[in-house]
Protein backbone atom coordinates (compact mmCIF):
# COMPACT_ATOMS: atom_id res chain seq x y z
CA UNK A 1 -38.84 -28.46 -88.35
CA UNK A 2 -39.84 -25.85 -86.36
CA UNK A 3 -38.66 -27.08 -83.27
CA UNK A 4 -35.40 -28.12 -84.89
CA UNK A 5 -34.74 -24.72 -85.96
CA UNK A 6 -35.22 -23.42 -82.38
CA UNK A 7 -33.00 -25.76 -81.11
CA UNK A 8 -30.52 -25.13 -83.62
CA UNK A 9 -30.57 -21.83 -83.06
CA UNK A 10 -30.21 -22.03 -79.30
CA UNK A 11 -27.11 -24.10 -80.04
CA UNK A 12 -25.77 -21.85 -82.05
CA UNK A 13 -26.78 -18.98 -79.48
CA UNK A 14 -25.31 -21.02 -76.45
CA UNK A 15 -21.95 -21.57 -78.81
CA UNK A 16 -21.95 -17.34 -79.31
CA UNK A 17 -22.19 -16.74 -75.84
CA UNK A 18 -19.84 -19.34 -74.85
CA UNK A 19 -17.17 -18.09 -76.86
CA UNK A 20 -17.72 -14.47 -75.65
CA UNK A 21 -17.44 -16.16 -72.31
CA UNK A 22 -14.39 -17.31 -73.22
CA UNK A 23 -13.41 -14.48 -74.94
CA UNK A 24 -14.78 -12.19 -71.67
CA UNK A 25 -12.75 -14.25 -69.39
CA UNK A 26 -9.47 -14.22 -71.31
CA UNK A 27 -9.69 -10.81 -71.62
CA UNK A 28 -10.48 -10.54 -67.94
CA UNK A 29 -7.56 -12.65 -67.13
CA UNK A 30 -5.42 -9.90 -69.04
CA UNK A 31 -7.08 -7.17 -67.59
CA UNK A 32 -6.46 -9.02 -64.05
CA UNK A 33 -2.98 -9.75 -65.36
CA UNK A 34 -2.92 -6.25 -66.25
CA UNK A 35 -4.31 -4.74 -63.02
CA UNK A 36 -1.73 -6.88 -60.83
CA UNK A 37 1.34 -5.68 -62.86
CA UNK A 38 -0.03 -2.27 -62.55
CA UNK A 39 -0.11 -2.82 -58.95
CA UNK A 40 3.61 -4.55 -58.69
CA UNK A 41 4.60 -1.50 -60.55
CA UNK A 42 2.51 0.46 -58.18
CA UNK A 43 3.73 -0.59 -55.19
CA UNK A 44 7.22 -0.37 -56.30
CA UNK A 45 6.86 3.00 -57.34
CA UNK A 46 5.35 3.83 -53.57
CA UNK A 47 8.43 2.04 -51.97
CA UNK A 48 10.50 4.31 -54.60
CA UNK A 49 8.61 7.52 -53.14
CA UNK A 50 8.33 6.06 -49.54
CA UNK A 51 12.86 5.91 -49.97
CA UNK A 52 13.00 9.16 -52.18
CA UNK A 53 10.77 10.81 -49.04
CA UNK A 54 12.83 9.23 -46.24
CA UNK A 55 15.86 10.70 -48.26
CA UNK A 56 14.25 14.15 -48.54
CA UNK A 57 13.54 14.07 -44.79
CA UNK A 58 17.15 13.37 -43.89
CA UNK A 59 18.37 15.84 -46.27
CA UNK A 60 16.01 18.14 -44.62
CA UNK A 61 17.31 17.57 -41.26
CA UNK A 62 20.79 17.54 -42.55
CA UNK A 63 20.25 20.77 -44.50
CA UNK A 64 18.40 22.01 -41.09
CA UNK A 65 21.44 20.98 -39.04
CA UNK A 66 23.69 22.50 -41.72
CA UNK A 67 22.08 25.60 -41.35
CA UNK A 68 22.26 25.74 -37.36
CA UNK A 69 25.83 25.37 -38.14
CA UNK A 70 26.45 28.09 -40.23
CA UNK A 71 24.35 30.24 -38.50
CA UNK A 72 27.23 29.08 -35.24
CA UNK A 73 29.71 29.57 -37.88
CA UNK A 74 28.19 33.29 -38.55
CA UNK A 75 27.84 34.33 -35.04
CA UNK A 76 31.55 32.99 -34.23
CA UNK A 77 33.16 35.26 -37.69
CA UNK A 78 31.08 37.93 -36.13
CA UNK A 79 32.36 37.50 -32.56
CA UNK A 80 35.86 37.39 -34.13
CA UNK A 81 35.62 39.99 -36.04
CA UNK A 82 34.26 42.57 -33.21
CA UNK A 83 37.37 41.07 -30.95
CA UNK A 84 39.54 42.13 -34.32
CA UNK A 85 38.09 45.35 -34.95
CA UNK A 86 38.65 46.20 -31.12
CA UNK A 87 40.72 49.52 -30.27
CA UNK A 88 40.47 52.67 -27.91
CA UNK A 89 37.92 54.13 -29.65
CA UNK A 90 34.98 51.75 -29.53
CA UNK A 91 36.03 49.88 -26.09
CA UNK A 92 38.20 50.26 -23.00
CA UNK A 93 41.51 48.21 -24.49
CA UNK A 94 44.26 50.27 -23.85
CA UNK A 95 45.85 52.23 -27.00
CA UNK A 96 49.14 50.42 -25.80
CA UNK A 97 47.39 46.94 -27.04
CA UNK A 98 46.18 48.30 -30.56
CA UNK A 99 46.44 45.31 -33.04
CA UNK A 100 49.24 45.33 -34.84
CA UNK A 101 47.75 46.05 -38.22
CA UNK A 102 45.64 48.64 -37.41
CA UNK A 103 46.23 52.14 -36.87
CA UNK A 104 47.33 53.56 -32.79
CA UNK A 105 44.52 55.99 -31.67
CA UNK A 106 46.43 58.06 -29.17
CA UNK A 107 43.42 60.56 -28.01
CA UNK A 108 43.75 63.86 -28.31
CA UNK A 109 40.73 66.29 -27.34
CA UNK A 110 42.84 69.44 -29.52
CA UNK A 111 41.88 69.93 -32.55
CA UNK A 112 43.99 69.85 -35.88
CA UNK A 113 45.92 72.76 -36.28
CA UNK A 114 47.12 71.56 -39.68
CA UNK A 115 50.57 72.79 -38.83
CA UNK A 116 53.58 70.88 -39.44
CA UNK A 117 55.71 69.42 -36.34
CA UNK A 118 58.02 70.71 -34.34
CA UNK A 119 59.14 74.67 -33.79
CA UNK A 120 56.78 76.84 -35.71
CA UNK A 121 57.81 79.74 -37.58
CA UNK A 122 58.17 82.66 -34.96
CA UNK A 123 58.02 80.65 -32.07
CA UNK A 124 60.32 81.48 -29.32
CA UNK A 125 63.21 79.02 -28.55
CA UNK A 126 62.77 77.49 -24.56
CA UNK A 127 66.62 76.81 -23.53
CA UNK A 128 68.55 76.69 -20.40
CA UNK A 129 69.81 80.25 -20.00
CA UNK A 130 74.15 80.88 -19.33
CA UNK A 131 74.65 80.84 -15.41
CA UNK A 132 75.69 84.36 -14.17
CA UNK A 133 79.66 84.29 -12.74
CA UNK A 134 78.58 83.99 -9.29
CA UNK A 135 76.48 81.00 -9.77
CA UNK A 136 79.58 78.92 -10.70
CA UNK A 137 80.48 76.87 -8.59
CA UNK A 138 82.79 74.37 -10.81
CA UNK A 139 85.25 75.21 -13.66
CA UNK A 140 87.02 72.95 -16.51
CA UNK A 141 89.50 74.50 -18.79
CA UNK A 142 89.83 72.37 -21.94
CA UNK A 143 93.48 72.68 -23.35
CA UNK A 144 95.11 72.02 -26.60
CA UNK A 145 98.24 69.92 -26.80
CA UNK A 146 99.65 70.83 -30.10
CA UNK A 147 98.47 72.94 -33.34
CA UNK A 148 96.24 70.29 -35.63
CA UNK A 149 97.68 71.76 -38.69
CA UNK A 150 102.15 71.19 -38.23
CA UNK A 151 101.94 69.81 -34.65
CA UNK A 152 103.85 72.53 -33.32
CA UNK A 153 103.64 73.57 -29.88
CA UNK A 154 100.78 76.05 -28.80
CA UNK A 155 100.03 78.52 -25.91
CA UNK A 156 97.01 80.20 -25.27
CA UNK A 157 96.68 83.98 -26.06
CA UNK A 158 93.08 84.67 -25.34
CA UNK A 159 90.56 82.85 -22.96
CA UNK A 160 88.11 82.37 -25.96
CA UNK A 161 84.29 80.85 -25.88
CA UNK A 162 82.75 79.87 -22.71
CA UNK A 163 79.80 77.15 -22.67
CA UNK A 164 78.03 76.49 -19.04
CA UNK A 165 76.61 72.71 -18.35
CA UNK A 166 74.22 71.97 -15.65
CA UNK A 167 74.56 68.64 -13.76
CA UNK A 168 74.60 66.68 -10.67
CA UNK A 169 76.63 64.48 -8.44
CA UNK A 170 75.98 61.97 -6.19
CA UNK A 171 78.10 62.90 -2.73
CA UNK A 172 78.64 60.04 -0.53
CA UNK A 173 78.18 61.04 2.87
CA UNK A 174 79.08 58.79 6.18
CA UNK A 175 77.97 60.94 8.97
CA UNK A 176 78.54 60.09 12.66
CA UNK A 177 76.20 61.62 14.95
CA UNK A 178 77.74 62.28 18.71
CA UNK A 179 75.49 62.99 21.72
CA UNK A 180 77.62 64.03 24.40
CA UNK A 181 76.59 63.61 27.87
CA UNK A 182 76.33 66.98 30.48
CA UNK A 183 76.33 67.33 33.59
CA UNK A 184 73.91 70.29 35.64
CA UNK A 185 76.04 72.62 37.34
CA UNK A 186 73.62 72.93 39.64
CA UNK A 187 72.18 70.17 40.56
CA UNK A 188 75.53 67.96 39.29
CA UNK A 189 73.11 65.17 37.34
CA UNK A 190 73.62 63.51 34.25
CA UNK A 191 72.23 64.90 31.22
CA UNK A 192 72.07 62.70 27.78
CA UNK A 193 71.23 63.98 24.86
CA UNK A 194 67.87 61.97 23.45
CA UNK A 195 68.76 59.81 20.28
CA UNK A 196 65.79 60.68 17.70
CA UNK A 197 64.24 56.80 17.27
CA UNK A 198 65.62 56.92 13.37
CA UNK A 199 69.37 56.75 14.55
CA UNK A 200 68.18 53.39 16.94
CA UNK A 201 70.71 51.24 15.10
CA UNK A 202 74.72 51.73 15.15
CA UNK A 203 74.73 52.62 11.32
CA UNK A 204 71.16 52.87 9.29
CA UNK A 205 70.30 54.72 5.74
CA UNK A 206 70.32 58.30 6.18
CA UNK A 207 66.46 60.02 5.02
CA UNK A 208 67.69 60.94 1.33
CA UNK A 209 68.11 57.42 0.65
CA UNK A 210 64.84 56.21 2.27
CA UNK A 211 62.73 59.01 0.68
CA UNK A 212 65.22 57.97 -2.89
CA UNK A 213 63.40 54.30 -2.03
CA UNK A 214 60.27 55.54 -1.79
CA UNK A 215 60.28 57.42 -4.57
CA UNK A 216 61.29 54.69 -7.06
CA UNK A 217 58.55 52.40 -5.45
CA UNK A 218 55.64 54.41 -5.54
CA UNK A 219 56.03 57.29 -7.96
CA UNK A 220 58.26 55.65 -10.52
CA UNK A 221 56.59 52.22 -9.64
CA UNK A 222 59.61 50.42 -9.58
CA UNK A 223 60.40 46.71 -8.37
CA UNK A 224 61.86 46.00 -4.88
CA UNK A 225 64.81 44.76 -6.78
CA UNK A 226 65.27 47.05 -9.41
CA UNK A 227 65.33 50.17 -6.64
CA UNK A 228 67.84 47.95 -5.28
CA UNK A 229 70.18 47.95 -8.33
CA UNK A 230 68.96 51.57 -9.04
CA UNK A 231 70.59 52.56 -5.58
CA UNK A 232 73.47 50.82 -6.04
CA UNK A 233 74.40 52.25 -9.11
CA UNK A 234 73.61 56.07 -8.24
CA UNK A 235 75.72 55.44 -5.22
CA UNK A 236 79.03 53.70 -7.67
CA UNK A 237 78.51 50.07 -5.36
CA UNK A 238 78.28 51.99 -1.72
CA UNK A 239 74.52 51.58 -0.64
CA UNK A 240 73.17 48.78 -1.40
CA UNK A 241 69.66 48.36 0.82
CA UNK A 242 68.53 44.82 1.11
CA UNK A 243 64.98 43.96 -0.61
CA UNK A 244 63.83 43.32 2.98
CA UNK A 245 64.78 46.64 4.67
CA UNK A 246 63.34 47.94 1.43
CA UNK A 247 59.99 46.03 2.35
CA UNK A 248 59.98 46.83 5.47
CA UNK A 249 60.83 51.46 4.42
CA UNK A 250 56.81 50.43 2.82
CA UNK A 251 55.79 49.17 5.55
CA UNK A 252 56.45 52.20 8.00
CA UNK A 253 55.65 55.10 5.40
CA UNK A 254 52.29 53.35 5.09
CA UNK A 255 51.91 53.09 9.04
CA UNK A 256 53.19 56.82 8.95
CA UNK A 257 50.48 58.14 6.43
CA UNK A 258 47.57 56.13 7.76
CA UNK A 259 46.63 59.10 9.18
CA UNK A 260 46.69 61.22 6.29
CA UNK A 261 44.60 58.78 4.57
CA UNK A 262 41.92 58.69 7.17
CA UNK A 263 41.76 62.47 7.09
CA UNK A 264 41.56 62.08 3.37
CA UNK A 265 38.76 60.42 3.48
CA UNK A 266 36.54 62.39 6.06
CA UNK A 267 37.54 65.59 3.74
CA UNK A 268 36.12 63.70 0.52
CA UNK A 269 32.84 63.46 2.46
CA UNK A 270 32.80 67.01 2.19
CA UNK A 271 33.15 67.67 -1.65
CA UNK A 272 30.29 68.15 -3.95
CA UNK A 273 32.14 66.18 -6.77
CA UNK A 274 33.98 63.02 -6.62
CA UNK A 275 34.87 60.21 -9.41
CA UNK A 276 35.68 57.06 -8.69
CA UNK A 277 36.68 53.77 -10.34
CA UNK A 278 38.57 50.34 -10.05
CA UNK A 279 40.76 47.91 -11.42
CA UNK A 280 42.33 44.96 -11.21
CA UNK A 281 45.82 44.42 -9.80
CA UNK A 282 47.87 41.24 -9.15
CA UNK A 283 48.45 39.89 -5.59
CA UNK A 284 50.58 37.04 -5.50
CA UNK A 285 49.46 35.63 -8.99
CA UNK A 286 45.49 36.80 -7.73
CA UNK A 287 43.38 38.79 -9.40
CA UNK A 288 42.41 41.77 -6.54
CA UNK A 289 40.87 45.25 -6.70
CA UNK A 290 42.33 48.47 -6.26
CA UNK A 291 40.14 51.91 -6.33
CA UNK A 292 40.44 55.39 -6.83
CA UNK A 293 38.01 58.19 -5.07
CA UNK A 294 38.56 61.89 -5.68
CA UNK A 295 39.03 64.81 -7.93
CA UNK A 296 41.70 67.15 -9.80
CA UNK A 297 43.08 67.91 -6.80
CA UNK A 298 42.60 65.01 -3.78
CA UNK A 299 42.87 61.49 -4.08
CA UNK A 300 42.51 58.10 -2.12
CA UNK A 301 43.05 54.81 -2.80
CA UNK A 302 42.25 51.77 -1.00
CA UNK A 303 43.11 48.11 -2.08
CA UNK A 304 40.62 45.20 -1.16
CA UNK A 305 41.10 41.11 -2.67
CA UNK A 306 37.47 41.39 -4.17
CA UNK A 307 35.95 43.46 -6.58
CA UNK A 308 32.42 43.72 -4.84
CA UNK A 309 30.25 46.34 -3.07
CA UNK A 310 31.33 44.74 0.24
CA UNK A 311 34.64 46.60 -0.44
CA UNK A 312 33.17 50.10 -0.80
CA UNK A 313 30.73 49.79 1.71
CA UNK A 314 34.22 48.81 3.95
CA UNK A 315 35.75 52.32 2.38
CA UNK A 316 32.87 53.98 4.25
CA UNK A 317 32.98 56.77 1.95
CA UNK A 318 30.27 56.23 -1.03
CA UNK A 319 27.79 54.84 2.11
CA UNK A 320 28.04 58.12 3.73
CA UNK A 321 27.22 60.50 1.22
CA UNK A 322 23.99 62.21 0.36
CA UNK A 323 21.96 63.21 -2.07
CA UNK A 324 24.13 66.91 -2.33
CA UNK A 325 26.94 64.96 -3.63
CA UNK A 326 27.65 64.01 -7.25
CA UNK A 327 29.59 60.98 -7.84
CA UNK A 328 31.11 60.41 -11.48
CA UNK A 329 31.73 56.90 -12.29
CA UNK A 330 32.04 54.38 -15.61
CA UNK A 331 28.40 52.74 -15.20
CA UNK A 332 28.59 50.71 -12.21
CA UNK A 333 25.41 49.52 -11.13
CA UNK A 334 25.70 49.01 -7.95
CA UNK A 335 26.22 52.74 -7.37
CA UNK A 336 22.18 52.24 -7.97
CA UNK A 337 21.73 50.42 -4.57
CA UNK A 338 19.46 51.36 -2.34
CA UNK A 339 22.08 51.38 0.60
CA UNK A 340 23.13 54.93 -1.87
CA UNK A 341 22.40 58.28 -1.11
CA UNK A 342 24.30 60.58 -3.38
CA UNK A 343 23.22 61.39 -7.03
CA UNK A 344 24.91 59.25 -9.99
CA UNK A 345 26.03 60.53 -13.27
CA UNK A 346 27.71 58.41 -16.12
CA UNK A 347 30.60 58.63 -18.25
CA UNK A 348 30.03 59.85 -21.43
CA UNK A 349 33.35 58.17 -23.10
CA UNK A 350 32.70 55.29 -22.37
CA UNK A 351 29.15 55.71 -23.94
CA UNK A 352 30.64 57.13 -27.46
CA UNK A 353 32.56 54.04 -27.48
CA UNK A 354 29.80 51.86 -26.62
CA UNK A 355 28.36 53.83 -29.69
CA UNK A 356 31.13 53.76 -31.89
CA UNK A 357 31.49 49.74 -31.32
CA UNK A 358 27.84 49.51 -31.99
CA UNK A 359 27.97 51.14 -35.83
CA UNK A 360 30.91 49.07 -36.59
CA UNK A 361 28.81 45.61 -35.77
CA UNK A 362 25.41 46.40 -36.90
CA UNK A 363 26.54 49.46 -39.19
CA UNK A 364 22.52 50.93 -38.02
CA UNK A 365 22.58 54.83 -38.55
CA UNK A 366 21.20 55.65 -34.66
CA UNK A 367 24.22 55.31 -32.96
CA UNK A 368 26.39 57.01 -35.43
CA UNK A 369 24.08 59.78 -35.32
CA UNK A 370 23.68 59.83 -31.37
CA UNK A 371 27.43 60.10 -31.45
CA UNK A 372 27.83 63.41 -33.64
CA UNK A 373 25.17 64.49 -31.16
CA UNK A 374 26.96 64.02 -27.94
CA UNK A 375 29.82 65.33 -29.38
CA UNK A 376 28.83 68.66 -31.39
CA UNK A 377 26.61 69.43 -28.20
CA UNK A 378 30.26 68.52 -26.14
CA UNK A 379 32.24 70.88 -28.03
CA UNK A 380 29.49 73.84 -27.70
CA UNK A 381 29.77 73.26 -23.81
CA UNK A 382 33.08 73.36 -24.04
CA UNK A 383 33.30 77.07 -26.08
CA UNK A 384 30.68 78.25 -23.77
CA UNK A 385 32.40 77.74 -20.89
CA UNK A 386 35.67 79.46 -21.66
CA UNK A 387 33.52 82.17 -22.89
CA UNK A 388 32.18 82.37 -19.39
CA UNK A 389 28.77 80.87 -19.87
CA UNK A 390 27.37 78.80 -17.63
CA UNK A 391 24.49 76.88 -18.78
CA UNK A 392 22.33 76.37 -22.50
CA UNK A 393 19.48 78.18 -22.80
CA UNK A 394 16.42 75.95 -22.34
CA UNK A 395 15.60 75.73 -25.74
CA UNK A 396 19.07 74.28 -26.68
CA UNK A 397 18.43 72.27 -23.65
CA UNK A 398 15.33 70.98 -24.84
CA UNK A 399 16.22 70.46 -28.94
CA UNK A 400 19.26 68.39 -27.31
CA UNK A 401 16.80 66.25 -25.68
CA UNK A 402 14.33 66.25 -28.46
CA UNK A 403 16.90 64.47 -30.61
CA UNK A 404 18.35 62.58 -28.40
CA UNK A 405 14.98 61.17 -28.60
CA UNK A 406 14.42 60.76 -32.17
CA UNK A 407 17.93 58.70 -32.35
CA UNK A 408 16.62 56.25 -29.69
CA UNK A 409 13.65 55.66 -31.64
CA UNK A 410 15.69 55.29 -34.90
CA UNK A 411 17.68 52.68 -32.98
CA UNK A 412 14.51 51.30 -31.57
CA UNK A 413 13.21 50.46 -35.29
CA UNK A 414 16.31 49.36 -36.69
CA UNK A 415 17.05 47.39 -34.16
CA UNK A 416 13.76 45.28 -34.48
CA UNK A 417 14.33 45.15 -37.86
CA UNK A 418 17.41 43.35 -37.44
CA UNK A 419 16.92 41.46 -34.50
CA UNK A 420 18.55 38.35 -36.12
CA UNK A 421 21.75 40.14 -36.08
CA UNK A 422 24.26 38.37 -34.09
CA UNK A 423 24.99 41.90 -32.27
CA UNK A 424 21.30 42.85 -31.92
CA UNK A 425 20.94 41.77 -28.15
CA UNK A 426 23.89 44.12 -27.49
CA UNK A 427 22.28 47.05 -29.25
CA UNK A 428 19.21 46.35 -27.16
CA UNK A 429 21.08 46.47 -24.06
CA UNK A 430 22.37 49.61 -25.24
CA UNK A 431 18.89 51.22 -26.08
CA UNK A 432 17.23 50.08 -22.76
CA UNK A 433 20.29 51.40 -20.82
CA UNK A 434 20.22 55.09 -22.09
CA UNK A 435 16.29 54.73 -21.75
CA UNK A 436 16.71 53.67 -17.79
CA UNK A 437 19.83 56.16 -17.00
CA UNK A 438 18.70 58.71 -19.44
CA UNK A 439 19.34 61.71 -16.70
CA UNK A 440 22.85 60.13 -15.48
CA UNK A 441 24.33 60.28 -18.70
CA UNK A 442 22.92 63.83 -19.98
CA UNK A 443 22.79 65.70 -16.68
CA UNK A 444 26.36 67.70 -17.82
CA UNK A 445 23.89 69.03 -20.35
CA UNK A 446 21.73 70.76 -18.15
CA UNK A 447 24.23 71.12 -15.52
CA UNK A 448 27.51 72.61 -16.39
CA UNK A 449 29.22 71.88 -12.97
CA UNK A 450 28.59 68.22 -13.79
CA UNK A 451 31.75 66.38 -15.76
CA UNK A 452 30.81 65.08 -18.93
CA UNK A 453 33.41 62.06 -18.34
CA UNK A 454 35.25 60.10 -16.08
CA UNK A 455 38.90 60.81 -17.49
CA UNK A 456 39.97 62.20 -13.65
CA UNK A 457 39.68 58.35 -12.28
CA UNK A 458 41.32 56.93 -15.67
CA UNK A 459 44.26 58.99 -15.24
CA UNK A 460 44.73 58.19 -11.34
CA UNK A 461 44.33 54.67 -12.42
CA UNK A 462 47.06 54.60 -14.66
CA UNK A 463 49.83 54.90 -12.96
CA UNK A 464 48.81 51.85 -11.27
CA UNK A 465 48.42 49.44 -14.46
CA UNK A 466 52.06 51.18 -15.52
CA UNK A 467 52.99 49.83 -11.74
CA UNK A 468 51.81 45.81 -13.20
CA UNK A 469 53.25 46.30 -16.03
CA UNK A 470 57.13 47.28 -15.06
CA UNK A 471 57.00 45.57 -11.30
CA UNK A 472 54.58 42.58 -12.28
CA UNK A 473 52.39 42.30 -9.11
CA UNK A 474 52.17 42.63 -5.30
CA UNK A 475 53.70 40.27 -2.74
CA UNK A 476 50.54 40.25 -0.55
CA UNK A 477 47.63 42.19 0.01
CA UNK A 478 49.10 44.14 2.79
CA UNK A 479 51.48 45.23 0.39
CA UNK A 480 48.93 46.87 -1.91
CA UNK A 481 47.56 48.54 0.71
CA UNK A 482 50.63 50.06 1.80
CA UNK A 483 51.52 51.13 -1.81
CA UNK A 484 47.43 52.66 -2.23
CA UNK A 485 47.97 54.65 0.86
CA UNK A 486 52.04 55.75 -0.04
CA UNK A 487 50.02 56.78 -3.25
CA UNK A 488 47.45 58.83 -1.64
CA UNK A 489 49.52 60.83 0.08
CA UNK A 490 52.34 61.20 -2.83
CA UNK A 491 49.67 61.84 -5.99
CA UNK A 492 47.66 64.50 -3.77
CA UNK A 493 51.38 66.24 -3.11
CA UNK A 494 51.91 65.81 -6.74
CA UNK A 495 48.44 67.83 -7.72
CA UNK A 496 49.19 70.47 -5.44
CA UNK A 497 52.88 70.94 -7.40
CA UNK A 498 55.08 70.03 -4.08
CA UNK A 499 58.45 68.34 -4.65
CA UNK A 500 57.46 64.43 -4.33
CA UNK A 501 61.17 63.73 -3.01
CA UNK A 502 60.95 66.46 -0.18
CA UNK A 503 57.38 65.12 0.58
CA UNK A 504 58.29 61.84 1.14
CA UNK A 505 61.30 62.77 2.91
CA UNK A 506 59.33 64.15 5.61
CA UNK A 507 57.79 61.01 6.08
CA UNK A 508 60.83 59.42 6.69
CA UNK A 509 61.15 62.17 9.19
CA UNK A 510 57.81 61.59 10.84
CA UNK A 511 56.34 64.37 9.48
CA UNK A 512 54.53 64.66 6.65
CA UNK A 513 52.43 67.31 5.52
CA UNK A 514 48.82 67.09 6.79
CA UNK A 515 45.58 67.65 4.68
CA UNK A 516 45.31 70.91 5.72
CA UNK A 517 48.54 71.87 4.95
CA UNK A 518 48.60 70.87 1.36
CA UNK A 519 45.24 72.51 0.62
CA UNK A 520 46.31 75.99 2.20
CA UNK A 521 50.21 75.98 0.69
CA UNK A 522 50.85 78.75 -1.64
């Protein structure tokens, strides 16, 4: 019984375990059925992240890409909106080309006077004064036909009001010069009188029509063809010079001043001043150079087809100067070569307009406040001078200098600061600039003899842009060198308050006035 109870039991032991065998593995099955959906599901849901992460990447680089085109976009508004916001005061466009829907800046170193415009109060009237009797030389008596009020018939009873006019007419006049031929009593030979070389041809344009020419071309800077027309019509139709001859009057005024040029330009090596600058003219739809050298009172002008240092060093002026010379100029570097002697100083304009262009694109408070200095410490100069003072004291000198100092370094730190602006690299230019040519630019601080701009070359120079704008360009290159050395002669005449007409009818003579004669005529 015994054993039959131990066997039963084992049965019924074996039977337990083998249904929690069976039990064990169906519930493993659904655990491994489980554990493998779990795994589909996982490795759906890492496909899902794998795509979502692929699609974050390329919205990353499209966002990236996005950004490096707004950033373009930023730069280019900026760009166009400096190119908008350009006028005279914050960059060398010309007030003439002012957009059209911003305000002209015509500059103006006066002060407001707050007065109305026009006469003031007071003010004496400027008119042309009644001729005394013997200076009248022409007389009109104005009758009247018949009385306005019955139309009756009139005569005069009193010689009334007398009003003078002052004009001009042109006087045609076809002279014929003779030059008889004598004979020597003595020794019975022929005698001609010598032709002067002007009269070479049977019938040529007398000197007031040549010097008429000349004066249209290069102090009016009119066209070859409209001189032409301009001729004809003062003359009603009679003299009407071909463009050619015209051409050709250049040509031999410039061959007849080339000598006042040269001496010119050995009496500029003297000076202890001189400005100079350039621009561009058109030759023959090409882009070519024409510069100024001088002062108030002299200047020269030279034309060359490049722009480059080849062309001053082929001036041989700037070359030959030394270190006792000042020369003025609109911060050209190559005045900084070594092949340089003379001493450099910089155009402060230009530099408040450097200024001024750098508040309006980066709005930073250093150059706004380096421009109030430059310009208080301008105006003191100024008020000193015409009381007779000629220099700051050293400690003005030095507080100038001081500040000048602190704005730099307030520039310094804003710039950095904002050196993602699209303008910042400009500003930096700026800053290292006045930090490398800090003594060119402020010199006429310490030095009152020193100009603080370069306004004597600007105005020289702008007679010659008023020349492209109304004539349109040169024919050649020979032709702008006639008209720069016409002009040298004529705009030095000009400064010294001599007639231009008479001056350039003495070239037409062969004689024009020399250097010397200019600089010592009352």
């Amino acid at each position: 019984m015994a054993g039959g109870n131990y066997h039963n039991q084992l049965y019924n032991d074996y039977v337990t375990l083998t249904e929690k065998y069976e039990m064990l593995i169906a519930e493993l099955k659904k655990q491994t059925a489980q554990h493998k959906a779990d795994w589909e599901e996982m490795q759906r849901l890492t496909k899902q992240i794998e795509q979502k992460d692929k699609m974050n990447d390329q919205l990353i680089k499209e966002n990236i890409e996005l950004a490096k085109q707004v950033e373009v976009l930023i730069k280019e508004v900026a760009r166009l909106s400096q190119i908008n916001g350009m006028d005279s005061t914050n960059s060398g466009l010309p007030t003439s080309q002012t957009p059209i829907q911003k305000k002209k800046h015509v500059p103006n170193s006066r002060s407001n006077s707050k007065k109305s415009k026009g006469g003031q109060l007071g003010h004496k009237k400027h008119k042309l004064k009644k001729f005394d009797d013997q200076e009248i030389n022409a007389y009109e008596e104005h009758k009247a036909v018949e009385c306005p009020h019955c139309l009756g018939t009139v005569e005069k009873i009193v010689d009334g009001k007398t009003k003078d006019e002052f004009d001009y007419e042109v006087v045609l006049v076809k002279k014929r010069h003779c030059f008889p031929v004598y004979q020597c009593t003595n020794c019975h030979k022929k005698i001609h009188t010598p032709i002067p070389v002007r009269l070479k041809e049977e019938n040529q344009y007398g000197p007031h029509v040549q010097a008429m020419a000349l004066t249209f071309m290069n102090e009016g800077n009119v066209s070859i063809n409209k001189t032409q027309e301009m001729i004809k019509g003062f003359t009603f139709g009679e003299i009407v010079p071909s463009e050619g001859y015209l051409a050709k009057l250049q040509q031999r005024a410039a061959r007849t001043l080339a000598a006042f040029s040269e001496e010119m330009r050995k009496h500029l090596l003297t000076q202890s001043l001189i400005h100079w600058d350039d621009t561009v003219i058109m030759v023959n739809q090409h882009r070519v150079c024409l510069r100024f050298y001088g002062d108030e009172h002299l200047a020269l002008y030279k034309a060359h087809m490049q722009k480059n240092k080849e062309g001053v060093v082929e001036d041989q002026l700037l070359t030959l100067l030394n270190e006792n010379t000042t020369v003025m100029h609109d911060h050209l570097t190559m005045n900084y070569s070594e092949e340089f002697s003379f001493t450099n100083v910089e155009c402060n304009v230009h530099l408040l307009r450097d200024l001024r262009s750098c508040v309006d694109n980066t709005q930073h408070r250093w150059a706004d406040d380096l421009a109030q200095l430059i310009g208080d410490t301008h105006k003191k100069r100024k008020q000193l001078i015409a009381d007779g003072v000629d220099g700051f004291s050293f400690l003005e000198t030095d507080a100038f200098f001081i500040k000048l100092d602190e704005c730099w370094l307030l520039g310094d730190k804003e710039n950095k600061k904002d050196d993602h602006l699209y303008y910042a690299k400009k500003e930096r230019a700026l800053l290292n600039r006045l930090m490398k040519y800090r003594m060119e630019y402020f010199y006429w601080v310490i030095n009152f003899d020193v100009p603080f701009s370069n306004n004597t070359s600007e105005r020289s120079l702008r007679g010659v842009k008023s020349k492209m704008k109304i004539s349109g360009q040169f024919q050649s290159i020979t032709s702008a060198q006639n008209y720069a050395t016409i002009r040298t002669y004529a705009e030095t005449c000009k400064r010294h308050g001599l007639n231009i007409v008479d001056a350039l009818e003495r070239v037409v003579h062969g004689k024009p006035y020399t250097l010397r004669e200019i600089l010592t005529k009352k």
